[in-house]
C-alpha atoms as a PDB file:
ATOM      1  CA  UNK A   1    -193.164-107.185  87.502  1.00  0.00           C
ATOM      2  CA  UNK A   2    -195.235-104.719  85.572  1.00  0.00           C
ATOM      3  CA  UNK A   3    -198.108-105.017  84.332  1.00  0.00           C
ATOM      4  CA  UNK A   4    -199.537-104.726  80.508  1.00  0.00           C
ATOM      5  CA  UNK A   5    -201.844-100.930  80.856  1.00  0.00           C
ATOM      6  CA  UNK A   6    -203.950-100.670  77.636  1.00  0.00           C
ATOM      7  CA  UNK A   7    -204.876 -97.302  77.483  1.00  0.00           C
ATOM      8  CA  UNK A   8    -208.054 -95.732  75.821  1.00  0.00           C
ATOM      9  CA  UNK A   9    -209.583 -92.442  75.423  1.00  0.00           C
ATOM     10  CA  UNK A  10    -212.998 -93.708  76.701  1.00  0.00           C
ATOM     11  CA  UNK A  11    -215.217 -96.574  78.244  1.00  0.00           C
ATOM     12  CA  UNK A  12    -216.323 -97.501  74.570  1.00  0.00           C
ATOM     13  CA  UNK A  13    -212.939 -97.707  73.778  1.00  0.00           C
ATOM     14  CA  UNK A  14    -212.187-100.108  76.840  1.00  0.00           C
ATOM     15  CA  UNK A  15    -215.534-102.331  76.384  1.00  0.00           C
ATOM     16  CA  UNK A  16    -214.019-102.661  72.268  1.00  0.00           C
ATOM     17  CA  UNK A  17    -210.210-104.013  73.383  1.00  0.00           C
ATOM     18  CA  UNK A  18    -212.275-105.979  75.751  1.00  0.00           C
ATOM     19  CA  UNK A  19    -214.136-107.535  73.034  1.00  0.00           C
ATOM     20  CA  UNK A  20    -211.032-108.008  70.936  1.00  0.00           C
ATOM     21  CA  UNK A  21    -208.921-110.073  73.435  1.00  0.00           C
ATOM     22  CA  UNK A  22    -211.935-112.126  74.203  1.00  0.00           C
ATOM     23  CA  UNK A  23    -212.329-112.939  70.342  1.00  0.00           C
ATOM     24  CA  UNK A  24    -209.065-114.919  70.678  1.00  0.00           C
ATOM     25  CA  UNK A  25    -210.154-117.984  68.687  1.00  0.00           C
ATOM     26  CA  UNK A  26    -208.014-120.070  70.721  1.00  0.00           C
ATOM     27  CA  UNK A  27    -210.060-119.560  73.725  1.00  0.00           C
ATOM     28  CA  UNK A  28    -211.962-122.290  74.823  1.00  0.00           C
ATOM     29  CA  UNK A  29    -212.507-121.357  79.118  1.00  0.00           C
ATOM     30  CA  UNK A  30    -213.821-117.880  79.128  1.00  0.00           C
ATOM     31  CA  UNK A  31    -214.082-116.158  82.583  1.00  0.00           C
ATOM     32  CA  UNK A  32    -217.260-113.380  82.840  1.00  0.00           C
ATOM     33  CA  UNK A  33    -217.463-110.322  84.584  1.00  0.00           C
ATOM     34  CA  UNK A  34    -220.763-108.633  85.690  1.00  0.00           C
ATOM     35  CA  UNK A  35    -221.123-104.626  85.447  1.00  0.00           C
ATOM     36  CA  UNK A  36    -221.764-101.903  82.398  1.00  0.00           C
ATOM     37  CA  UNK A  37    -218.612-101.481  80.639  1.00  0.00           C
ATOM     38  CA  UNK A  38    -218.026-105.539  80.686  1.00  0.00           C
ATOM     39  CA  UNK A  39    -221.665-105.556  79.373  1.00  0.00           C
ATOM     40  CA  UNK A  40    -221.026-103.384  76.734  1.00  0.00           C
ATOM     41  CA  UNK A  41    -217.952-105.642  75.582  1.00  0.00           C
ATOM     42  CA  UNK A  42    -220.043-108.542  75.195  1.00  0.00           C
ATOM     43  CA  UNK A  43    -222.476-106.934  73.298  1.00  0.00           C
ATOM     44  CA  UNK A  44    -219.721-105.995  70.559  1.00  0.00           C
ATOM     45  CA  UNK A  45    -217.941-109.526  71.437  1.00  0.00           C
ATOM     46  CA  UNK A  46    -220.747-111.937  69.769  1.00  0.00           C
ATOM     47  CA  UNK A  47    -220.210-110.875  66.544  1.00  0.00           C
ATOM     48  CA  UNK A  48    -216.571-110.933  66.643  1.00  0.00           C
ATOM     49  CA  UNK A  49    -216.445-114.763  66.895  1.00  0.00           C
ATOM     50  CA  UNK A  50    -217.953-116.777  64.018  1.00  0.00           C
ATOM     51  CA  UNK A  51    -218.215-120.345  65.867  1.00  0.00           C
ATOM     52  CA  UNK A  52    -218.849-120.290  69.733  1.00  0.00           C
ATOM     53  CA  UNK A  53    -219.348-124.096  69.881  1.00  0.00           C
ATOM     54  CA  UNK A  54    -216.914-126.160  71.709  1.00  0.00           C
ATOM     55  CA  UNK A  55    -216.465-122.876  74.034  1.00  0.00           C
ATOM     56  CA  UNK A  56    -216.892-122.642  77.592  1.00  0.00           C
ATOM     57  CA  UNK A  57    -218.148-119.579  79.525  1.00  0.00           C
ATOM     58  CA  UNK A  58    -217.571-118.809  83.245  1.00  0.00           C
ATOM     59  CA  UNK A  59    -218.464-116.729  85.656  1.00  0.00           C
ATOM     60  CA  UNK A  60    -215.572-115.032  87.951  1.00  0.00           C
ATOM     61  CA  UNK A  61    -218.461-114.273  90.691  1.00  0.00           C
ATOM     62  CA  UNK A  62    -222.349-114.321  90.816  1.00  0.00           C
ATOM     63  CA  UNK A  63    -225.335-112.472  93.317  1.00  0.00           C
ATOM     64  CA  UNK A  64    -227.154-115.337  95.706  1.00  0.00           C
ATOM     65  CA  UNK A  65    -230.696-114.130  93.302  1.00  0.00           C
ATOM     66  CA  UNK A  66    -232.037-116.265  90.954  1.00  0.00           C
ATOM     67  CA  UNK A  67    -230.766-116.855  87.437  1.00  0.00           C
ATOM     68  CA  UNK A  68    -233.501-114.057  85.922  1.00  0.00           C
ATOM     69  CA  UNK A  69    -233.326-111.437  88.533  1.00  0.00           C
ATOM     70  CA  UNK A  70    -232.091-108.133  87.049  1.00  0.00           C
ATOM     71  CA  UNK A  71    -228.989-108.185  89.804  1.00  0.00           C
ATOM     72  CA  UNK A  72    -227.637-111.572  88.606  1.00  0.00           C
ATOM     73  CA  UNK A  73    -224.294-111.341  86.147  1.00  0.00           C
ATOM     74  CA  UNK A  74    -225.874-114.285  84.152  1.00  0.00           C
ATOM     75  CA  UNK A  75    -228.675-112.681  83.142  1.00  0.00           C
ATOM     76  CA  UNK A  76    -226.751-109.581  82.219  1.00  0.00           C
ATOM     77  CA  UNK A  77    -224.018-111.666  80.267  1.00  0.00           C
ATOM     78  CA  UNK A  78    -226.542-113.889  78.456  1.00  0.00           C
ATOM     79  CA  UNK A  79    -228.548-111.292  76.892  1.00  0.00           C
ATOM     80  CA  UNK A  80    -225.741-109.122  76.175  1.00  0.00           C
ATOM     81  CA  UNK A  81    -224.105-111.713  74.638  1.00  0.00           C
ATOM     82  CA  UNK A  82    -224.975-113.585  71.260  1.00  0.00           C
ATOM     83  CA  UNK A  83    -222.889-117.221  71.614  1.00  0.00           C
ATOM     84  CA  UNK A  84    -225.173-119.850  69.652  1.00  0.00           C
ATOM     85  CA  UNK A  85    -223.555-123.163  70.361  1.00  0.00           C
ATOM     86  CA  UNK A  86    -221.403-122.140  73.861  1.00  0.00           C
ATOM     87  CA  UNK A  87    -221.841-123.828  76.866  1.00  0.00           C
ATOM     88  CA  UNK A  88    -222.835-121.498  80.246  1.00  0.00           C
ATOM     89  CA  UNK A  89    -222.056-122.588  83.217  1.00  0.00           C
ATOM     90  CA  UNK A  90    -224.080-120.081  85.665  1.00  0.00           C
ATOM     91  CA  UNK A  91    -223.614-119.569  89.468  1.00  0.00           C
ATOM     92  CA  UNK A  92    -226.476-121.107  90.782  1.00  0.00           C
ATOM     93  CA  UNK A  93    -226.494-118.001  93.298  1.00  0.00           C
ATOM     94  CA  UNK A  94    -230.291-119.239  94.124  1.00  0.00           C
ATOM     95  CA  UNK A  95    -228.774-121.977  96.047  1.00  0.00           C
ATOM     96  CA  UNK A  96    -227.149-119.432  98.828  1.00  0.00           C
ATOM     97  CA  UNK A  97    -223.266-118.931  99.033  1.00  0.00           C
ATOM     98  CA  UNK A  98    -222.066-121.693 100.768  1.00  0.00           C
ATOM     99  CA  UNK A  99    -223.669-124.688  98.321  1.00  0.00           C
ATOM    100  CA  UNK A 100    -223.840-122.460  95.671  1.00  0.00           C
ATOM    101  CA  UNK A 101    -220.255-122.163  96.022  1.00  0.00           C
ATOM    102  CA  UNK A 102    -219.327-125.852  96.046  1.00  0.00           C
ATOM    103  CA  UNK A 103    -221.448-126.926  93.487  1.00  0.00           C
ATOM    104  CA  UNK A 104    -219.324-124.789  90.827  1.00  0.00           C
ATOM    105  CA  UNK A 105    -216.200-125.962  92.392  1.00  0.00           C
ATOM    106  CA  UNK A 106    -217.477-129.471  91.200  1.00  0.00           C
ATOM    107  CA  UNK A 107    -218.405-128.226  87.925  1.00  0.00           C
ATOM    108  CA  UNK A 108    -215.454-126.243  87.547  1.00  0.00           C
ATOM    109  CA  UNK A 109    -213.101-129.914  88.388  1.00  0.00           C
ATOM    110  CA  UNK A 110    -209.658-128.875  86.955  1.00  0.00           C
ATOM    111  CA  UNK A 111    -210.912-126.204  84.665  1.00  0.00           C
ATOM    112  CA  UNK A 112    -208.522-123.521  84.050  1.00  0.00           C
ATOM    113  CA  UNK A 113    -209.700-120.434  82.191  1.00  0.00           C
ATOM    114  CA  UNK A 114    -207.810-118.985  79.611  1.00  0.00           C
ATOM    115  CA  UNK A 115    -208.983-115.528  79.944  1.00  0.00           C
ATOM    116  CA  UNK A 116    -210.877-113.755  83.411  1.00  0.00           C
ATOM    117  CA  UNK A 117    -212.446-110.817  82.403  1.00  0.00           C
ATOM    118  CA  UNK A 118    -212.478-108.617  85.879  1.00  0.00           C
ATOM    119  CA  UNK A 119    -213.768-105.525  87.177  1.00  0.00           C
ATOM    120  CA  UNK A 120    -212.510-103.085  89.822  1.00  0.00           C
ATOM    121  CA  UNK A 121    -214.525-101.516  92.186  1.00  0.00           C
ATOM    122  CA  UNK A 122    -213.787 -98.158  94.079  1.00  0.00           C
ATOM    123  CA  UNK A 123    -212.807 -99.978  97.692  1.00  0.00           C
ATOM    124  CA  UNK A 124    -210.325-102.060  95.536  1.00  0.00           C
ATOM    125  CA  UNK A 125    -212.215-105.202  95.267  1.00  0.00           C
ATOM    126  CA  UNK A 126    -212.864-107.691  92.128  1.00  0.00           C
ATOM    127  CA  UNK A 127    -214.951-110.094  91.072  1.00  0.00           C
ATOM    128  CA  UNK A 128    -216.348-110.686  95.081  1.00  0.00           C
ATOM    129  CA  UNK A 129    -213.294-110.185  96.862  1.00  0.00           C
ATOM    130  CA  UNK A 130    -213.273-107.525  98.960  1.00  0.00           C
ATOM    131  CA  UNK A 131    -211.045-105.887 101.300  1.00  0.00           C
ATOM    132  CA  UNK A 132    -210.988-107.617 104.594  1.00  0.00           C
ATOM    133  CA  UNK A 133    -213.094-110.292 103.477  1.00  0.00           C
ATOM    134  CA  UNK A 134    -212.309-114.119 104.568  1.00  0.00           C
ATOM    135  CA  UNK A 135    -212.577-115.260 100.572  1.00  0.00           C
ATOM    136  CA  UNK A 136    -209.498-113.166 100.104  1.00  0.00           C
ATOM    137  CA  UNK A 137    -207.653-115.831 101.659  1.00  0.00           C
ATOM    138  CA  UNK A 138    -209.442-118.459 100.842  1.00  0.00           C
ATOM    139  CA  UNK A 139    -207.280-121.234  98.795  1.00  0.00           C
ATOM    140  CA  UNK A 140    -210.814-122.738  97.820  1.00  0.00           C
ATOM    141  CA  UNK A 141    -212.023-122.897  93.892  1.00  0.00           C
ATOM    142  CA  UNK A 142    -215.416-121.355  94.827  1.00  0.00           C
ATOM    143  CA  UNK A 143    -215.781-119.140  98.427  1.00  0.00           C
ATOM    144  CA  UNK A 144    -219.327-118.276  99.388  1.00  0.00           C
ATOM    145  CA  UNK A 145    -219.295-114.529 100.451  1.00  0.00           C
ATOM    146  CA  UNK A 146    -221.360-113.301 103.243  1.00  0.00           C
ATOM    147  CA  UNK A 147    -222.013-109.971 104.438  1.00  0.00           C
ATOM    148  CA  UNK A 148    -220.447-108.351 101.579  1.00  0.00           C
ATOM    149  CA  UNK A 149    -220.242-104.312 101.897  1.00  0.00           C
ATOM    150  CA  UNK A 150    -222.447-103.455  98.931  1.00  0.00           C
ATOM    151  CA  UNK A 151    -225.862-105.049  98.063  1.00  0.00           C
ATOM    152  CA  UNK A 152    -226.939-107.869  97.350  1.00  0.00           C
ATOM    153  CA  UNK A 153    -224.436-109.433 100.795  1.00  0.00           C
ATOM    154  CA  UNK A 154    -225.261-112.761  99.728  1.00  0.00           C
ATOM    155  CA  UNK A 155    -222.406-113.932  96.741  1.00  0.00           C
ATOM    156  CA  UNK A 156    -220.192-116.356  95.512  1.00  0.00           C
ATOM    157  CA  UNK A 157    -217.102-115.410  93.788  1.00  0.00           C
ATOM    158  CA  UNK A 158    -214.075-117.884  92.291  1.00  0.00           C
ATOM    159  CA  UNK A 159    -210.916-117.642  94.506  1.00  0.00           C
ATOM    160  CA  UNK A 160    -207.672-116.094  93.848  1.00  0.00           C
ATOM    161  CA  UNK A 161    -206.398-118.675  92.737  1.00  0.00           C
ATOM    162  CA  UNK A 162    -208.088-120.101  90.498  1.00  0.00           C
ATOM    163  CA  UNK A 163    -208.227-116.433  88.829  1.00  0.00           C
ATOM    164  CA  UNK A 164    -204.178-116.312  89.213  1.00  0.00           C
ATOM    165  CA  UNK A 165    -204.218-119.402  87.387  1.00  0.00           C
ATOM    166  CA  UNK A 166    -205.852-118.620  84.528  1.00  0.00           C
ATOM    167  CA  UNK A 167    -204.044-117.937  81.247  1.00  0.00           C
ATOM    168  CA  UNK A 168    -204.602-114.152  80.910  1.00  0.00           C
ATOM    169  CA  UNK A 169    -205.932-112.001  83.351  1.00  0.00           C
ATOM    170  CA  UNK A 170    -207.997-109.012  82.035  1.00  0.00           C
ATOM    171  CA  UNK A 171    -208.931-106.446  84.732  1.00  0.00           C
ATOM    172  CA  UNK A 172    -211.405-104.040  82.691  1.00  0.00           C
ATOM    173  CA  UNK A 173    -211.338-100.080  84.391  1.00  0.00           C
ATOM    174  CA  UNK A 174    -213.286 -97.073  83.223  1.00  0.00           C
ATOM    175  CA  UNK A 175    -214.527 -93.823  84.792  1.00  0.00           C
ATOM    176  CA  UNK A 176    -213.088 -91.094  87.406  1.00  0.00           C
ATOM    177  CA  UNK A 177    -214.591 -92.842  90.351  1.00  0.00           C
ATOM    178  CA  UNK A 178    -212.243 -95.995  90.205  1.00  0.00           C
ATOM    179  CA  UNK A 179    -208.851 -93.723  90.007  1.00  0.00           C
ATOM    180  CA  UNK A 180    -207.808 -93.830  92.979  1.00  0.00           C
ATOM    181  CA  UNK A 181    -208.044 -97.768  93.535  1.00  0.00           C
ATOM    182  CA  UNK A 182    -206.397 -98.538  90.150  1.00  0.00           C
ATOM    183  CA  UNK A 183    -203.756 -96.404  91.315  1.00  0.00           C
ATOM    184  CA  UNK A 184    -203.535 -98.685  93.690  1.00  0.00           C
ATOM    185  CA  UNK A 185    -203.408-101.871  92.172  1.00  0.00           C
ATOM    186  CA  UNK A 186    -200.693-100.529  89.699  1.00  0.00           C
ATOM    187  CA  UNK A 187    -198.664 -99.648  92.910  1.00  0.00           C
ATOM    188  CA  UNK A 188    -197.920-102.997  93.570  1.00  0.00           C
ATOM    189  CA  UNK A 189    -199.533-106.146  95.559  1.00  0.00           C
ATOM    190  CA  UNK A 190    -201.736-104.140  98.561  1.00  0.00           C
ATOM    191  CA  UNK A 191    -203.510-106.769 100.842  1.00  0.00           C
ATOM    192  CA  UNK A 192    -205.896-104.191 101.194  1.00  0.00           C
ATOM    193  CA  UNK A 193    -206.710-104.151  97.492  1.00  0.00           C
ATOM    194  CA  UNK A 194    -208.167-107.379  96.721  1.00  0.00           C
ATOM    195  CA  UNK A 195    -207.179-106.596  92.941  1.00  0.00           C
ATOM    196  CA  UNK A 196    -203.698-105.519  93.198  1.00  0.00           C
ATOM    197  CA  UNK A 197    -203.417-109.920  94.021  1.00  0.00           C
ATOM    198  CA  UNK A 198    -204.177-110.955  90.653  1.00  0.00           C
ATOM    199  CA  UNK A 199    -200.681-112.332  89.266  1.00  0.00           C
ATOM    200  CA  UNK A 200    -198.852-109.486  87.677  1.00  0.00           C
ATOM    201  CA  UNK A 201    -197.110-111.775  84.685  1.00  0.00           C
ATOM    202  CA  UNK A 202    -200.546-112.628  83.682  1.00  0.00           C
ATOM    203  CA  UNK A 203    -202.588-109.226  84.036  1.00  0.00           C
ATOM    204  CA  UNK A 204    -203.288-106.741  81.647  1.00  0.00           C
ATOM    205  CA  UNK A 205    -205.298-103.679  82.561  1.00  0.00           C
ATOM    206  CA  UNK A 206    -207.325-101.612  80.391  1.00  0.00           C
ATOM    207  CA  UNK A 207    -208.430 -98.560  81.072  1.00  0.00           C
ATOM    208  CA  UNK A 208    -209.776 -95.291  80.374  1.00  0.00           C
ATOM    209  CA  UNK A 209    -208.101 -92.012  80.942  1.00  0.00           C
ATOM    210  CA  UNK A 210    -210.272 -91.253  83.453  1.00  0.00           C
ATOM    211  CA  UNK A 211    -210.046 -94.333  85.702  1.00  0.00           C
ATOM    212  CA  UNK A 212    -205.822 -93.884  84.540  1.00  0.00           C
ATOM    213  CA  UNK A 213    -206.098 -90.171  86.325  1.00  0.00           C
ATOM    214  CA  UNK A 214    -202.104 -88.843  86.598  1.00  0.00           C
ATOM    215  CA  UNK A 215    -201.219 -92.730  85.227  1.00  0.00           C
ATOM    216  CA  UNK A 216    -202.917 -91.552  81.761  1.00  0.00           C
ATOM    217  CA  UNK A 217    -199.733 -88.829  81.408  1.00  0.00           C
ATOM    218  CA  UNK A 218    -197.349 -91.562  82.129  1.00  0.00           C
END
């Protein structure tokens, strides 16, 4: 099955469909995503919804740093983004992976998310999933991630699936330098692409022409 490619001229253009599709009034779970074009999103996002009360917001992975430090997606999201009256749920990455991990499957219960905003990185990997990684298999709500290949090692990310579950998937691409791995997740499932695993019925993908590469003259 295919999957829904929203195509834009540039990351601003990206970050602002972004925005849009998390506007969706109907949303009430909202999965987070840590990095600069998902920042940018939010920033545009918290004028785009007039009431934020009664709405939930989630984090698809988190550092092991405390909730302040300039490396943790919570602080990122919750100064980029204006929601008076929404309820955060943070990572409590402070805790380490491993109880970190299992106190947001707890808080999490039988939550499912109605939209995951995702990111891709350049080895293939989203939210913390990466390639070759034990948490890639994991069937667990929550996985604490050790060792992971770029800094900080220390992370918890949600499992796949929880994030297959949800009711829209949005995997958020932009710049030259993640080409070649969205090429690869548009290929087709890749157990060596972490994001190419995120259910294809539920996934849409917007990009830039950059990130899109050859795919952008498609």
């Amino acid at each position: 099955m295919s999957v829904e490619l929203l195509r834009h001229s540039d990351a601003e253009g990206c970050a602002r469909r972004a925005a849009a599709l998390m506007a969706d009034p109907e949303i009430v779970h909202l999965g987070l995503a840590g990095g600069s074009t998902p920042r940018r999103a939010y920033e545009m996002l918290g004028a785009l919804r007039s009431d934020w009360s009664g709405v939930h917001l989630w984090f698809g992975d988190e550092r092991c740093v405390a909730a302040d430090d300039e490396d943790a997606n919570y602080a990122m999201a919750s100064r980029a983004l204006e929601a008076p009256g929404a309820t955060w749920h943070r990572i409590r990455g402070e805790l380490g992976p491993d109880e970190a991990a299992a106190a947001y499957a707890e808080e999490l219960g039988g939550v499912t998310l109605d939209l995951v905003l995702l990111g891709l990185g350049e080895d293939g990997h989203t939210a913390s999933l990466f390639p070759g990684d034990p948490a890639v298999d994991s069937d667990a709500v929550a996985v604490g991630v050790h060792g992971a290949p770029k800094p900080p090692p220390e992370r918890v990310t949600l499992g796949l699936d929880l994030l297959n579950a949800s009711g829209r998937i949005v995997l958020l691409v932009a710049g030259a330098g993640k080409a070649a791995a969205l090429g690869r997740v548009l290929a087709g499932p890749d157990a060596d692409v972490p994001a190419s695993l995120l259910e294809r019925s539920r996934l849409t993908v917007i990009a830039d022409v950059a990130a899109l590469g050859e795919a952008a003259e498609a």
